[in-house]
N, C-alpha and C. Protein backbone atom coordinates (compact mmCIF):
# COMPACT_ATOMS: atom_id res chain seq x y z
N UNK A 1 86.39 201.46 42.35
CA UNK A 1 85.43 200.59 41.74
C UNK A 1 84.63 199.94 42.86
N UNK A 2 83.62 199.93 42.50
CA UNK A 2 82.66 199.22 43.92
C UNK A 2 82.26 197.90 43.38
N UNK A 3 81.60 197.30 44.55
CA UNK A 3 81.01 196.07 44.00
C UNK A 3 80.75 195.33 43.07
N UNK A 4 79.10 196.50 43.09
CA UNK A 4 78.22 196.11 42.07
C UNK A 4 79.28 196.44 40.52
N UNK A 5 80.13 197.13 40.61
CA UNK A 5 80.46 197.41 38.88
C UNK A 5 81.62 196.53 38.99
N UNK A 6 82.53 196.07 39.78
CA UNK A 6 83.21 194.61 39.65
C UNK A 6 82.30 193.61 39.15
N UNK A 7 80.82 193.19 39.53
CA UNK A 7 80.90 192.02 39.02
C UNK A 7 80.17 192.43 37.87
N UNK A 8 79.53 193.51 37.12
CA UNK A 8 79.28 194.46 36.00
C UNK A 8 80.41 193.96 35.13
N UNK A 9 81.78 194.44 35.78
CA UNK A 9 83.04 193.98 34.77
C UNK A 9 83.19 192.37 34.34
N UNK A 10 82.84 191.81 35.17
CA UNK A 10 82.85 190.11 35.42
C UNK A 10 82.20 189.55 34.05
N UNK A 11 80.93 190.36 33.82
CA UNK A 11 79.81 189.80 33.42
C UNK A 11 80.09 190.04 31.80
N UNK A 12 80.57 191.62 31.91
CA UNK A 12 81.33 191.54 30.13
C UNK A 12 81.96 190.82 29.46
N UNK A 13 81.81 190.31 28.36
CA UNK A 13 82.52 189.71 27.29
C UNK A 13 83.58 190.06 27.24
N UNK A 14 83.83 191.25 26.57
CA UNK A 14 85.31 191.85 26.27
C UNK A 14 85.43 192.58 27.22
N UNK A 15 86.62 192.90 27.54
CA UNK A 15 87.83 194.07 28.33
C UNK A 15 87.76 195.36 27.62
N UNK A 16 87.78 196.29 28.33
CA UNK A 16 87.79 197.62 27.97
C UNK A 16 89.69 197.88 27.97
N UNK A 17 89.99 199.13 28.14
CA UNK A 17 91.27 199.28 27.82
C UNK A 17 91.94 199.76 29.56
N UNK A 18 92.88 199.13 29.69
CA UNK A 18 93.45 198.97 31.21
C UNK A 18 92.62 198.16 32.17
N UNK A 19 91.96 197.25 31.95
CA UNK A 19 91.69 196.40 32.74
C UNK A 19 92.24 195.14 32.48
N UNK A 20 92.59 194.38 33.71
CA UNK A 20 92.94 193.16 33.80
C UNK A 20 91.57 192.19 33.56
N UNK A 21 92.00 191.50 32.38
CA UNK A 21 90.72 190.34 32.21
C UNK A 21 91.34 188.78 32.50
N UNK A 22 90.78 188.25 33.49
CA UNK A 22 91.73 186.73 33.66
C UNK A 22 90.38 186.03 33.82
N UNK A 23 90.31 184.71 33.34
CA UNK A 23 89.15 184.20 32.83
C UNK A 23 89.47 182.90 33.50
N UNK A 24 89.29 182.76 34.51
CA UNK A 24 89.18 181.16 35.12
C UNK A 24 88.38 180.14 34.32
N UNK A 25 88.76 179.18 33.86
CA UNK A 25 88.16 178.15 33.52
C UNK A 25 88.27 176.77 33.63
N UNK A 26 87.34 176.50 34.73
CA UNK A 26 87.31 174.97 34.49
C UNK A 26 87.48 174.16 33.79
N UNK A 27 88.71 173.32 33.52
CA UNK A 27 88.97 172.06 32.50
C UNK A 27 88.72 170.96 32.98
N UNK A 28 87.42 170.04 33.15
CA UNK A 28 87.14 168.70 33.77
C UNK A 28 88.75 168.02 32.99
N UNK A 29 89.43 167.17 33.81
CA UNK A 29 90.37 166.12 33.30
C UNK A 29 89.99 165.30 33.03
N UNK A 30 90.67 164.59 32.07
CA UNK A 30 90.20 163.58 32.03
C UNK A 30 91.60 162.05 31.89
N UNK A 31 90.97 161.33 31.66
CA UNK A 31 92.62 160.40 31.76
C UNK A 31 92.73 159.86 30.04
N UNK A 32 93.87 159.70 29.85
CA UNK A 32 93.96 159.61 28.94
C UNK A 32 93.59 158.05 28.20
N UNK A 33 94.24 157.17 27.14
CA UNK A 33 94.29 155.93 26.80
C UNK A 33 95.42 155.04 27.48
N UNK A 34 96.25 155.83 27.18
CA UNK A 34 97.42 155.23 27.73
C UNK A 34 97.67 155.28 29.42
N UNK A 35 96.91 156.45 30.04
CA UNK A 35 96.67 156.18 31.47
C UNK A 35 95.90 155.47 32.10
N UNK A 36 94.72 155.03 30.81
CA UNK A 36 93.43 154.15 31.73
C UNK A 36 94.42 152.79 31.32
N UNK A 37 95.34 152.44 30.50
CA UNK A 37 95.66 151.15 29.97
C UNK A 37 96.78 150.74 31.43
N UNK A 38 97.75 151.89 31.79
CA UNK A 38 98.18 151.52 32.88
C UNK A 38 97.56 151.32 34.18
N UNK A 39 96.56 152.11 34.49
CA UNK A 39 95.90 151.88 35.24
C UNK A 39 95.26 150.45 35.55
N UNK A 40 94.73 149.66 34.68
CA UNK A 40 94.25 148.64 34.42
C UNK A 40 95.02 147.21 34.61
N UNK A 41 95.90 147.98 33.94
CA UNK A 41 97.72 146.62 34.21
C UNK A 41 97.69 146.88 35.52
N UNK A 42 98.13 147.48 36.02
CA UNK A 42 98.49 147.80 37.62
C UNK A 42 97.31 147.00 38.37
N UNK A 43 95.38 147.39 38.13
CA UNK A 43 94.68 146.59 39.08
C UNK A 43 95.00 145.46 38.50
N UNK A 44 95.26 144.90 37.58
CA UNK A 44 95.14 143.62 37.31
C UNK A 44 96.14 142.79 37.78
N UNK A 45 97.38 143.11 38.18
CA UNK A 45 98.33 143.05 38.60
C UNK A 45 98.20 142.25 40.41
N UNK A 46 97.65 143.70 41.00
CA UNK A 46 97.29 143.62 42.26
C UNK A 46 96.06 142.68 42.34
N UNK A 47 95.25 142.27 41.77
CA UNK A 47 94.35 140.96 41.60
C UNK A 47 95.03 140.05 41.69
N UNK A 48 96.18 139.96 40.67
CA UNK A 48 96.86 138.88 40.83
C UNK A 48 97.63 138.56 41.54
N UNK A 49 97.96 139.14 42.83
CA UNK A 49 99.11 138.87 43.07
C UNK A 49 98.12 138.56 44.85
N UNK A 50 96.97 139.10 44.94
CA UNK A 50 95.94 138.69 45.85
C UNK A 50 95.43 137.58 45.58
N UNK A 51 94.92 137.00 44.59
CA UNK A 51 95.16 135.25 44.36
C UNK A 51 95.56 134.96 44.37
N UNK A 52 96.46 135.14 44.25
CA UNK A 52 98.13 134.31 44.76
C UNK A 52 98.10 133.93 46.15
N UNK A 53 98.08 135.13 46.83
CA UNK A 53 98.10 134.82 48.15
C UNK A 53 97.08 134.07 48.88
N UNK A 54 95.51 134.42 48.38
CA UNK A 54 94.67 132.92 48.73
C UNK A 54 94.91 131.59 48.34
N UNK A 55 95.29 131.64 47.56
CA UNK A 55 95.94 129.92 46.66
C UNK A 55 96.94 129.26 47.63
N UNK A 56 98.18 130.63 47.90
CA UNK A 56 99.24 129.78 48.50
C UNK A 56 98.60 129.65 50.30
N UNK A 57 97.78 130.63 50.97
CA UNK A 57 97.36 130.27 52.11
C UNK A 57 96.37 129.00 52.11
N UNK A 58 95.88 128.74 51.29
CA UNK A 58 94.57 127.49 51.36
C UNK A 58 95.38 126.26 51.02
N UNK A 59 96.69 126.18 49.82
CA UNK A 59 97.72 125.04 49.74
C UNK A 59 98.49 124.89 51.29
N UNK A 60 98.47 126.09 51.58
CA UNK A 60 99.87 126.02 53.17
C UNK A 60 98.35 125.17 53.94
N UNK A 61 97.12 125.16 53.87
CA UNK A 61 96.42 125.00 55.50
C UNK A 61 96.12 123.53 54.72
N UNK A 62 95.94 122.94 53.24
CA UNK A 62 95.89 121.87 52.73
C UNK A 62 97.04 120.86 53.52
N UNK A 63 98.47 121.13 53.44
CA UNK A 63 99.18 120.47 53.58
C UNK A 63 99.49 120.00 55.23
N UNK A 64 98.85 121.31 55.71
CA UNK A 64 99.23 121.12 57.55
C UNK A 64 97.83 119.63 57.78
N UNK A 65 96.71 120.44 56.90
CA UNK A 65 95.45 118.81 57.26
C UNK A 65 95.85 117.61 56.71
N UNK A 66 96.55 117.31 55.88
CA UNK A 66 96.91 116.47 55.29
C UNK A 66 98.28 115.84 56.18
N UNK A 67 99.09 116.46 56.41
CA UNK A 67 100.08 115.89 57.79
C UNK A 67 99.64 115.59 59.07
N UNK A 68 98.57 116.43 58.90
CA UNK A 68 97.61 115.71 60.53
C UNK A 68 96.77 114.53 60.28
N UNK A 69 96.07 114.32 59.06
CA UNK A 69 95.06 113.22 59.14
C UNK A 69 96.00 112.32 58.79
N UNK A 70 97.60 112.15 58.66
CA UNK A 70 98.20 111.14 58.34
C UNK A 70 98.55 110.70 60.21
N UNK A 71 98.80 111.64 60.65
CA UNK A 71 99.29 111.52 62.18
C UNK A 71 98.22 111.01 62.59
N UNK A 72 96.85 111.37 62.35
CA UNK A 72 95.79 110.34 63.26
C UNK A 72 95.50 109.42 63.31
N UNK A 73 95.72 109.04 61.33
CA UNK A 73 95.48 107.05 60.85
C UNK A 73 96.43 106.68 61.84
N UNK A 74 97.56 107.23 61.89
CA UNK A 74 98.73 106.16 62.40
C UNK A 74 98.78 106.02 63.99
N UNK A 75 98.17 106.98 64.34
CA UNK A 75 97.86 106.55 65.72
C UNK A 75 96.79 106.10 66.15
N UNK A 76 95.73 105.73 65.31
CA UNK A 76 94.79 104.73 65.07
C UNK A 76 94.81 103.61 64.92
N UNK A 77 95.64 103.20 64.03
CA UNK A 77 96.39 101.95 64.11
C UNK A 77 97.08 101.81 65.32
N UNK A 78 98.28 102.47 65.49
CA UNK A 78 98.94 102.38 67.15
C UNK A 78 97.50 101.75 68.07
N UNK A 79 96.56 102.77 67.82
CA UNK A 79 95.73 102.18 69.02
C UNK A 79 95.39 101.09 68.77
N UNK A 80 94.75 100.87 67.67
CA UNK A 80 94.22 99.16 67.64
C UNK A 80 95.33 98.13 67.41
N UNK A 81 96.53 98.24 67.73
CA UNK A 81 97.61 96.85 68.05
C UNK A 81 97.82 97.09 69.46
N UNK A 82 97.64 97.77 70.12
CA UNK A 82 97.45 98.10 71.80
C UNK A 82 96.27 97.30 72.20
N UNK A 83 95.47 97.67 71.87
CA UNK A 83 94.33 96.93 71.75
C UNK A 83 94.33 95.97 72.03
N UNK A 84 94.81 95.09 70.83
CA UNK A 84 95.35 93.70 70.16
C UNK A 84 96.08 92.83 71.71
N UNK A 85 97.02 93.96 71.56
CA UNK A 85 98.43 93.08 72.36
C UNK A 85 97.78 92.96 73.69
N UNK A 86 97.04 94.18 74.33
CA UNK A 86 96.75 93.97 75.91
C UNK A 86 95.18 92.94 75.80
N UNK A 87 94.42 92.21 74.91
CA UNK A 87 93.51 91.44 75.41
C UNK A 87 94.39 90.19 75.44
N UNK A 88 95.48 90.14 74.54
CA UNK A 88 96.16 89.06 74.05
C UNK A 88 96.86 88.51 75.59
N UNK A 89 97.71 89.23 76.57
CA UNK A 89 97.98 89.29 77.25
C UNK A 89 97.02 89.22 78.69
N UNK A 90 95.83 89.84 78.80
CA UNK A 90 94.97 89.85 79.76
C UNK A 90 94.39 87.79 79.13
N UNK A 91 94.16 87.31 78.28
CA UNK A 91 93.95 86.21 78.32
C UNK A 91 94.73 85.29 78.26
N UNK A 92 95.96 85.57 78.57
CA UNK A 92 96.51 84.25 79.14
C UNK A 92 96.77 84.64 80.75
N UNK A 93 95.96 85.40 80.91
CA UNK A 93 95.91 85.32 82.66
C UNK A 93 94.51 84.89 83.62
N UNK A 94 93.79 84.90 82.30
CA UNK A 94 92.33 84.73 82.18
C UNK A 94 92.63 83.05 82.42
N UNK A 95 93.22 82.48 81.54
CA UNK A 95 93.18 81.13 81.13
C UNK A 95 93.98 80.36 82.36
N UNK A 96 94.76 81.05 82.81
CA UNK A 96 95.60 80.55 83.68
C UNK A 96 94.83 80.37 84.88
N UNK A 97 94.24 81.58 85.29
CA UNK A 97 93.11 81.28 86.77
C UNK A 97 91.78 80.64 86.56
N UNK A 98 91.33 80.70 85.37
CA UNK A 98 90.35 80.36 84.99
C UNK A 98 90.45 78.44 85.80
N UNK A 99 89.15 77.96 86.45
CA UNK A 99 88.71 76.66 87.36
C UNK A 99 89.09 76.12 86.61
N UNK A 100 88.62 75.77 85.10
CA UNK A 100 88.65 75.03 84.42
C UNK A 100 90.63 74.65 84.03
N UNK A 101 91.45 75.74 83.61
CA UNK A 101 92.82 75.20 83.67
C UNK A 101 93.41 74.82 85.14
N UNK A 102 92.83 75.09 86.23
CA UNK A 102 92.67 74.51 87.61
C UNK A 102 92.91 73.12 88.14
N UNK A 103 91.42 72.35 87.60
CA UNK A 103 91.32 71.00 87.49
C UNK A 103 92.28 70.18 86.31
N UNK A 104 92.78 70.74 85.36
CA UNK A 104 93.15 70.23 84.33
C UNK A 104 94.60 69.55 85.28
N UNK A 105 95.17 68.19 84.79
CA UNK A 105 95.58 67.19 85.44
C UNK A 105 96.78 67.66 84.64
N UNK A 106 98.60 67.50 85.03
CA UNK A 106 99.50 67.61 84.25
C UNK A 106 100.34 66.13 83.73
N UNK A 107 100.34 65.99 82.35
CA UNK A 107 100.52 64.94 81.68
C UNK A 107 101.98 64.88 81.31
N UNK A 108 102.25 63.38 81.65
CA UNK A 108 103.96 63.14 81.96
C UNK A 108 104.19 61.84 81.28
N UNK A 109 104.85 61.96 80.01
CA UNK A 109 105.00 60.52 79.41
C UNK A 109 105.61 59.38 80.65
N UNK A 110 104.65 58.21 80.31
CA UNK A 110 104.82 57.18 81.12
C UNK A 110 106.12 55.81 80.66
N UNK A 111 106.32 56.13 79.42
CA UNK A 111 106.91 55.23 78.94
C UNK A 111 107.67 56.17 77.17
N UNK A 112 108.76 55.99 76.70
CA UNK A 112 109.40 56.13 75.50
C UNK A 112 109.67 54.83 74.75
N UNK A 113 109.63 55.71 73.16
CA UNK A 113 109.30 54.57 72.30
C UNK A 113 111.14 54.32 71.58
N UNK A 114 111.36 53.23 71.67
CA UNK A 114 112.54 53.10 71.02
C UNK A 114 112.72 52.22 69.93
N UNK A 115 112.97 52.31 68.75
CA UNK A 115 113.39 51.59 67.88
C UNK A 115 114.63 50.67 68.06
């Protein structure tokens, strides 16, 4: 059999007698109801379980800012009683050299009162 009358045979409808007729045919697939329904559970699934994980990473970085801006008030405060305590301290050294507590005269009862 040559070529040209192979695809001669191809091209016939019916089979003659002793020939092999095998008929390839393309079946597009398709998915079914019940496969697109699992399919669907499953992405929806994996959606969910990826919000999840942004929710719990943005609560985890919530709570680390929230333990830090508590650590800064409080060492904000720390700073301003530092503050406090060292002018408190620098002025009674102020007051002490200062001319004016200098000249100041020291006062010594001269006399007690007795009933």
């Amino acid at each position: 059999m040559t070529y040209s009358s192979s695809l001669a045979v191809s091209r016939q409808r019916y089979a003659r007698r002793n020939q092999n007729v095998v008929s390839f045919r393309t079946r597009e697939r398709t998915l079914g109801p019940i496969s697109n329904t699992i399919i669907l559970v499953v992405l929806a699934c994996l959606l969910g379980l990826l919000y999840l994980t942004q929710v719990t990473k943005t609560n985890t970085y919530g709570d680390t800012m929230f333990a830090l801006q508590q650590q800064q008030t409080q060492l904000e405060t720390q700073h301003q009683n530092l503050e406090v305590a060292s002018a408190q301290l620098q002025s009674l050294n102020r007051v002490q050299n200062s001319p004016v507590a200098k000249n100041l005269v020291a006062v010594t009862p001269s006399a007690t009162l007795t009933n």
